[in-house]
PDB file of N, CA and C in Angstrom:
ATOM      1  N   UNK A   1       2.487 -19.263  36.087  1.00  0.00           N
ATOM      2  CA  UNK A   1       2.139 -20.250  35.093  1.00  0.00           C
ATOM      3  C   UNK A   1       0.745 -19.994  34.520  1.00  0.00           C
ATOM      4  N   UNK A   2      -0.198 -19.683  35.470  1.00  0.00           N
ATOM      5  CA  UNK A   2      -1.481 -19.487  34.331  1.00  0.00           C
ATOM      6  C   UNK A   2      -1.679 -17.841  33.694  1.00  0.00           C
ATOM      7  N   UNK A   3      -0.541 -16.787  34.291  1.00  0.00           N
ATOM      8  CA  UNK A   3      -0.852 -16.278  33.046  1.00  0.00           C
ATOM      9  C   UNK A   3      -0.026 -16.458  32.165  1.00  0.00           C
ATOM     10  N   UNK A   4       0.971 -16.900  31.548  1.00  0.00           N
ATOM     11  CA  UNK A   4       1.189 -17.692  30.831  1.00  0.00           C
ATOM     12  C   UNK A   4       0.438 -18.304  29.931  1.00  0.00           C
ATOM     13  N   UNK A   5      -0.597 -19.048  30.327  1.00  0.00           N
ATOM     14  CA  UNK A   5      -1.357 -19.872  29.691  1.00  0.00           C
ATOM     15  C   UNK A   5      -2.416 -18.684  29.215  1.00  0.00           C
ATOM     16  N   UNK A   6      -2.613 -17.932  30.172  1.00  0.00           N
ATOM     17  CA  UNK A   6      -3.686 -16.878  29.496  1.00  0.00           C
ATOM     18  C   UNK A   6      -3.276 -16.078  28.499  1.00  0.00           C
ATOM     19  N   UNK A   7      -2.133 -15.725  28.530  1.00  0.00           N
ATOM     20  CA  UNK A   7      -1.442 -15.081  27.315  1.00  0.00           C
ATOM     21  C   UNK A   7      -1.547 -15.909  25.892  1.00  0.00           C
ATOM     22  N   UNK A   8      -1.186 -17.487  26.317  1.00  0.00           N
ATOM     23  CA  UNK A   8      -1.293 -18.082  25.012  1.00  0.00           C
ATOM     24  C   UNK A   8      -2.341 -18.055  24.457  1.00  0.00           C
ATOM     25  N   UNK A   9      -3.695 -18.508  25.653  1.00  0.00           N
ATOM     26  CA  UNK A   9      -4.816 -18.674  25.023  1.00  0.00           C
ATOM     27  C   UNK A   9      -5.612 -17.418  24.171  1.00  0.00           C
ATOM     28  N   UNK A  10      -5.211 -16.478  24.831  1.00  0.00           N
ATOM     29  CA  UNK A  10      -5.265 -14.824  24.427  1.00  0.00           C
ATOM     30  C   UNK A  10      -4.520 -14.915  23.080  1.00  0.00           C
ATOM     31  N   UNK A  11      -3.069 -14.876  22.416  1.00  0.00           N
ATOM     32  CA  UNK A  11      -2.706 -15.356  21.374  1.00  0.00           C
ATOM     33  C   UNK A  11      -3.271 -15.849  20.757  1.00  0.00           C
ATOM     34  N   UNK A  12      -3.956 -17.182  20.896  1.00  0.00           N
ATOM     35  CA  UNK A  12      -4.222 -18.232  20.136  1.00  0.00           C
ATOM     36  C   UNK A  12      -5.564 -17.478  19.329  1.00  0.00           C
ATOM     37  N   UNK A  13      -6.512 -16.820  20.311  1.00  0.00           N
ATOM     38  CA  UNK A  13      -8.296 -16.589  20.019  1.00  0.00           C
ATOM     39  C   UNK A  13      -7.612 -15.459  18.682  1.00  0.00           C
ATOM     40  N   UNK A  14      -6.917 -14.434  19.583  1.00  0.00           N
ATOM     41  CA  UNK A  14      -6.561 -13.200  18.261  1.00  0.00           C
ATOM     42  C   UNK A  14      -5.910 -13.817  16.748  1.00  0.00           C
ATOM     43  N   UNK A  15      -5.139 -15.124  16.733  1.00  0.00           N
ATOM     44  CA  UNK A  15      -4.486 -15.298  15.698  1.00  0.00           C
ATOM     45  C   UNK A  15      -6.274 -15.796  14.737  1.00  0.00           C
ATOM     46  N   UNK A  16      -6.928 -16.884  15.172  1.00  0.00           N
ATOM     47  CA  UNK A  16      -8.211 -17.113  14.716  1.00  0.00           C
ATOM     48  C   UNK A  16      -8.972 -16.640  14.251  1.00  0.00           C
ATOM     49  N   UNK A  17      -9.074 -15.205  15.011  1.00  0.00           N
ATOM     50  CA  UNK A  17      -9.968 -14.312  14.413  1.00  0.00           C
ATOM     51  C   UNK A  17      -9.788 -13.359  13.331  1.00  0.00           C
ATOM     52  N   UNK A  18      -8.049 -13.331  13.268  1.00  0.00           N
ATOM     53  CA  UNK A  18      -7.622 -12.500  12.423  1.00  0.00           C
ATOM     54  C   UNK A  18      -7.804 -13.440  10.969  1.00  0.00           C
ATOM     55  N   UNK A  19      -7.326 -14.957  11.307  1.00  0.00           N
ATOM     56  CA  UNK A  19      -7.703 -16.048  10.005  1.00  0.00           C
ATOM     57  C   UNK A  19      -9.281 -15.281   9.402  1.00  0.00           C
ATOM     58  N   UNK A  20     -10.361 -15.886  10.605  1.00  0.00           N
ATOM     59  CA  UNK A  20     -11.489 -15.854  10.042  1.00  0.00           C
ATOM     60  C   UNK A  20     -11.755 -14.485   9.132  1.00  0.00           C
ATOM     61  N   UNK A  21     -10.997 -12.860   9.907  1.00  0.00           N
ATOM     62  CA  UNK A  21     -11.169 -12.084   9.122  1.00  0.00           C
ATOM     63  C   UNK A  21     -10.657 -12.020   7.968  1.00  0.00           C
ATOM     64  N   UNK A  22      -9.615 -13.026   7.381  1.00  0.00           N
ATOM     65  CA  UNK A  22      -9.164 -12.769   6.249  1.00  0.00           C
ATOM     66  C   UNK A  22      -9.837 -13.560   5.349  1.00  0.00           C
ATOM     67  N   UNK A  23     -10.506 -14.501   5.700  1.00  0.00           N
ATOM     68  CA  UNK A  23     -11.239 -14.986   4.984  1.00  0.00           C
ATOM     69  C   UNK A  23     -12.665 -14.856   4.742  1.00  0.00           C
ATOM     70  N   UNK A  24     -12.982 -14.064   5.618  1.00  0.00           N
ATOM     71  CA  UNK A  24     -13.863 -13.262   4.960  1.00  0.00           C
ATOM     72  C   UNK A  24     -13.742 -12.228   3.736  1.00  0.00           C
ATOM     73  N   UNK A  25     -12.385 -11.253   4.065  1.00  0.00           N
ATOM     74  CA  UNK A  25     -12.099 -10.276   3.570  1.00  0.00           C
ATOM     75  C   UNK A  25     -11.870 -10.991   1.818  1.00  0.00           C
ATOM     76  N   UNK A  26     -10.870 -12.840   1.757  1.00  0.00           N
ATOM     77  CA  UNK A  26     -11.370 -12.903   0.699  1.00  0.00           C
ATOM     78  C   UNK A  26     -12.751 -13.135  -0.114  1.00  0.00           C
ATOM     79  N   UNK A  27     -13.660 -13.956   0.693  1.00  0.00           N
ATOM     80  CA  UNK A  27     -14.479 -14.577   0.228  1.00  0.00           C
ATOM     81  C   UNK A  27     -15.353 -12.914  -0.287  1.00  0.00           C
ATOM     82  N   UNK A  28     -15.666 -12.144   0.254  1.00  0.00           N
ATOM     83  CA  UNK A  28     -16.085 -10.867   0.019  1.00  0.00           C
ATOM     84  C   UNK A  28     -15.128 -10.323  -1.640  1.00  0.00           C
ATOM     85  N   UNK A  29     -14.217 -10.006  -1.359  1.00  0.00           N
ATOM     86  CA  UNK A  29     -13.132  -9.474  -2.540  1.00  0.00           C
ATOM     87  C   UNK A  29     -13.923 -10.239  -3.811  1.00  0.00           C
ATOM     88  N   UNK A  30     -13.956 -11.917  -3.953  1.00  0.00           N
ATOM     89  CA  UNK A  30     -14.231 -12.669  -4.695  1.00  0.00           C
ATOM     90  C   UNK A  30     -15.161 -12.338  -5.417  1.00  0.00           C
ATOM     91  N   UNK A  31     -16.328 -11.917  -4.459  1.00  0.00           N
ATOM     92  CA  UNK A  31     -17.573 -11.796  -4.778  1.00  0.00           C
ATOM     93  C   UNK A  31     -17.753 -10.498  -5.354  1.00  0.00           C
ATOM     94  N   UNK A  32     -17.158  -9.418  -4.770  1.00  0.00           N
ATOM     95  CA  UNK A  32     -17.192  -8.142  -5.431  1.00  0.00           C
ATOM     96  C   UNK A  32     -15.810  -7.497  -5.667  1.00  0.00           C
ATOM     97  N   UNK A  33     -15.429  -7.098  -6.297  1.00  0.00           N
ATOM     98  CA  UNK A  33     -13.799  -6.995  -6.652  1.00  0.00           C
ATOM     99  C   UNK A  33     -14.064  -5.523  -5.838  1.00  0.00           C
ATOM    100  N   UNK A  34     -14.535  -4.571  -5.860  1.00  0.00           N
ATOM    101  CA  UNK A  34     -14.779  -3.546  -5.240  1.00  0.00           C
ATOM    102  C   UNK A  34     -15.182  -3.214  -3.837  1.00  0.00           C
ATOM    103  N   UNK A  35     -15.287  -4.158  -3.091  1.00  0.00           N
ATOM    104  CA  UNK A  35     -15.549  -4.069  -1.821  1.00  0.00           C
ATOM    105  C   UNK A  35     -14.288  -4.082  -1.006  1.00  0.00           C
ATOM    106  N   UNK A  36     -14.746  -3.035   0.394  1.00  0.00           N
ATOM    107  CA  UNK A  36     -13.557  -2.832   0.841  1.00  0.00           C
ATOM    108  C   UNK A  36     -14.229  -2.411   2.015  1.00  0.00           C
ATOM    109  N   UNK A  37     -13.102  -3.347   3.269  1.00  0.00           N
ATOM    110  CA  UNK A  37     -13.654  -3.295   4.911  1.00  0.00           C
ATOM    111  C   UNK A  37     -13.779  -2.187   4.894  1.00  0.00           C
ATOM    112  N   UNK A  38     -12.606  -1.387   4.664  1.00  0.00           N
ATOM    113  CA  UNK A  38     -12.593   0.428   5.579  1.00  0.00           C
ATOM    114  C   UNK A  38     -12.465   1.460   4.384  1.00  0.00           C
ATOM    115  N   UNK A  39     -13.497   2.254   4.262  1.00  0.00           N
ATOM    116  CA  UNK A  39     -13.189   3.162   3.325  1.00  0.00           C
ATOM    117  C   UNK A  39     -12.892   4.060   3.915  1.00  0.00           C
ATOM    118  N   UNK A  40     -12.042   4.984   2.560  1.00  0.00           N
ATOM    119  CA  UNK A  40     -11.686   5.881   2.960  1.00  0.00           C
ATOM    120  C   UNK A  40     -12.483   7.112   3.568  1.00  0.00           C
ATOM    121  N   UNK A  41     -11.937   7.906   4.189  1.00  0.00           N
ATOM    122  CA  UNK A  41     -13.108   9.090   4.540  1.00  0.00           C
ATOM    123  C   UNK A  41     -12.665  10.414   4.078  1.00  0.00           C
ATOM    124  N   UNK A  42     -11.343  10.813   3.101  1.00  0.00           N
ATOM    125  CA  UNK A  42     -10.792  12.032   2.816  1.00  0.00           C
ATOM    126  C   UNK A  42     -10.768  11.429   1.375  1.00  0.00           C
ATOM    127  N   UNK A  43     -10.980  12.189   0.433  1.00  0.00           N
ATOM    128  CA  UNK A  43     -10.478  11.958  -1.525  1.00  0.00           C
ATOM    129  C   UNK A  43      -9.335  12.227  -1.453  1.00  0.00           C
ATOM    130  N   UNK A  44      -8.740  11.069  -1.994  1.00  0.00           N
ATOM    131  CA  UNK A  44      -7.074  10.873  -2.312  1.00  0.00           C
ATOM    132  C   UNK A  44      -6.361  12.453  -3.080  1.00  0.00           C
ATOM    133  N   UNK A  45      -5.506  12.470  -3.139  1.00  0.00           N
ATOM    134  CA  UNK A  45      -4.980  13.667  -3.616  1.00  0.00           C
ATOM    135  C   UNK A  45      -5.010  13.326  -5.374  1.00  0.00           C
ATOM    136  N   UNK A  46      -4.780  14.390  -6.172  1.00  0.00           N
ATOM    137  CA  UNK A  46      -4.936  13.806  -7.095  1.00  0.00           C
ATOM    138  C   UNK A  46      -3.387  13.638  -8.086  1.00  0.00           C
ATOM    139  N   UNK A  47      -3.512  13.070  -9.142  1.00  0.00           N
ATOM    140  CA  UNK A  47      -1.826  12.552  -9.498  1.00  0.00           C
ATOM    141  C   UNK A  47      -1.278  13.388 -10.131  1.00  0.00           C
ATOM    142  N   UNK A  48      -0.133  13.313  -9.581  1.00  0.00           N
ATOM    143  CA  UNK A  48       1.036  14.621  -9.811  1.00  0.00           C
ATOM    144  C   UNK A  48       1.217  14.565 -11.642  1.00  0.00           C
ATOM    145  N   UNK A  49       1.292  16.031 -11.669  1.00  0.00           N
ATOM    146  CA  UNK A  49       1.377  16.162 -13.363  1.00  0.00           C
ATOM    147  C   UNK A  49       2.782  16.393 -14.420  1.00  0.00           C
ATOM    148  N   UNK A  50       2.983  15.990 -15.317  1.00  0.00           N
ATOM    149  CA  UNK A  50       3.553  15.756 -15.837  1.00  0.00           C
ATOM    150  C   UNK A  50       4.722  17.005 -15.649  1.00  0.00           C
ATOM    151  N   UNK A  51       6.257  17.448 -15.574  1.00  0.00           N
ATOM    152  CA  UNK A  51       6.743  18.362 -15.966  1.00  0.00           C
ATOM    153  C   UNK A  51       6.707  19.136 -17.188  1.00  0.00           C
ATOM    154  N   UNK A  52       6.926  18.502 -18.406  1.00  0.00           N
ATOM    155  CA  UNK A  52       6.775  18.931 -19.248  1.00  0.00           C
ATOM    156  C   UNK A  52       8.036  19.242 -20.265  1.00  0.00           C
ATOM    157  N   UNK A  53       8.236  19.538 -21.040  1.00  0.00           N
ATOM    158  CA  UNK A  53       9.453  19.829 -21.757  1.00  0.00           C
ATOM    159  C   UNK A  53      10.134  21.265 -21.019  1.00  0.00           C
ATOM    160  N   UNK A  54      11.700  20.592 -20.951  1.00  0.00           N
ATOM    161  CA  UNK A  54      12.523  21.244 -20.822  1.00  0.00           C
ATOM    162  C   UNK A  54      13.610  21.951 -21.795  1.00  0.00           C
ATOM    163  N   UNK A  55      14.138  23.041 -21.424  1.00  0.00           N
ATOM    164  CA  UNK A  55      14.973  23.741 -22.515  1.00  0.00           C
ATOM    165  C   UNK A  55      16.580  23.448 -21.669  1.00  0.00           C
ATOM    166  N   UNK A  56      17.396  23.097 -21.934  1.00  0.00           N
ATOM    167  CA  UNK A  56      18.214  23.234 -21.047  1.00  0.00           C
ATOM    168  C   UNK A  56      19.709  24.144 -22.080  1.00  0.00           C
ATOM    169  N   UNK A  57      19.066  24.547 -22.969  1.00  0.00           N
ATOM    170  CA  UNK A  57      20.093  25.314 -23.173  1.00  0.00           C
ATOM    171  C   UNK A  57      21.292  24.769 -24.239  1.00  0.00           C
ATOM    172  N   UNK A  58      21.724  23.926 -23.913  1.00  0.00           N
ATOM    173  CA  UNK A  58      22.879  23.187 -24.462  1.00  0.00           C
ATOM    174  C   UNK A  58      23.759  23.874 -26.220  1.00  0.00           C
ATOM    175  N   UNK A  59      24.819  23.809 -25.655  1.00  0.00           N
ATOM    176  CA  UNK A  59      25.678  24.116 -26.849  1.00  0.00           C
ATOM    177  C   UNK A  59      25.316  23.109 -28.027  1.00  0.00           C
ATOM    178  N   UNK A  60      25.576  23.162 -29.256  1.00  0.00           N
ATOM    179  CA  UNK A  60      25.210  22.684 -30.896  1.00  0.00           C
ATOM    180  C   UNK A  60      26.492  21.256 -30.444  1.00  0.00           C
ATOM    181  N   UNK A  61      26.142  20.005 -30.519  1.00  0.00           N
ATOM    182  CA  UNK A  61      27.391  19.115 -30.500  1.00  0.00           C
ATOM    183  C   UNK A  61      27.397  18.708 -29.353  1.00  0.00           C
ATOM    184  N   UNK A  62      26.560  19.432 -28.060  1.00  0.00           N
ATOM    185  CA  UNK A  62      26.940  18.690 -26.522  1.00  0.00           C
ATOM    186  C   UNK A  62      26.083  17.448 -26.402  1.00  0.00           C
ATOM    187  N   UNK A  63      26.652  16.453 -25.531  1.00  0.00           N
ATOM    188  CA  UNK A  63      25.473  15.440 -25.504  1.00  0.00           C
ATOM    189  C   UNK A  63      25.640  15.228 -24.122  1.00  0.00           C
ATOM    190  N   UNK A  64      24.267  14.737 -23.267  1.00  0.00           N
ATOM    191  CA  UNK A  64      24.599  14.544 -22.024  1.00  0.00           C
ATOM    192  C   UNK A  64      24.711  13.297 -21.901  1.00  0.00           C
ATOM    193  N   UNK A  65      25.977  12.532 -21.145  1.00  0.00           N
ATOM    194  CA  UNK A  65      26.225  11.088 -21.163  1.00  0.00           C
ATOM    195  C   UNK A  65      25.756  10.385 -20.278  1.00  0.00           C
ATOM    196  N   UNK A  66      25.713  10.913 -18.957  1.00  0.00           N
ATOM    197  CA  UNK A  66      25.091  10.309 -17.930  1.00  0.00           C
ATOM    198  C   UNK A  66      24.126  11.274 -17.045  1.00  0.00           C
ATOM    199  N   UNK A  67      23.451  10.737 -16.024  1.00  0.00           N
ATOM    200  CA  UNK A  67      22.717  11.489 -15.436  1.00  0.00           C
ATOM    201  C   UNK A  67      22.689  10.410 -14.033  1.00  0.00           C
ATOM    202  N   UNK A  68      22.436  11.051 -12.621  1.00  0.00           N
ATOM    203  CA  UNK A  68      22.443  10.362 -11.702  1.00  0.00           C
ATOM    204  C   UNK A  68      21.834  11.104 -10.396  1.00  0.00           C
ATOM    205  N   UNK A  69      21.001  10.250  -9.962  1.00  0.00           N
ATOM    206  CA  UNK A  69      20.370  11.417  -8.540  1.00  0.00           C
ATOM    207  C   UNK A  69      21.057  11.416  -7.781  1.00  0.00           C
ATOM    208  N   UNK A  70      21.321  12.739  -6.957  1.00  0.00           N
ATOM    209  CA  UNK A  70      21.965  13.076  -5.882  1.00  0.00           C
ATOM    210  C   UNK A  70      21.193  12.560  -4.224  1.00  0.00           C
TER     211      UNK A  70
END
């Protein structure tokens, strides 16, 4: 029975603190839209580039009707 109770009370402190951290995390956000607990420590990759025009060939009159990923 009391660990039991220690478990809850253990529960209870972590759920609190996680509140208080989120409200920090907003009251911070608010204040600076750019702030952020954990930065990153590697530069993101950068964004994938466009393909580009394709030739696919097609006979004079063909039309493609559907298309669907495999």
């Amino acid at each position: 029975m009391h660990l039991l109770k220690g478990v809850v009370i253990g529960l209870g402190v972590l759920i609190f603190l996680g509140l208080g951290l989120l409200g920090y995390g907003f009251v911070q956000k608010a204040n600076n839209p750019d702030w952020r607990l954990i930065t990153p420590s590697a530069p993101t990759a950068d964004a994938a580039k466009p393909f580009g025009d394709l030739n696919l060939n097609l006979p004079t009159g063909c039309v493609i009707a559907r298309v669907r990923p495999d």
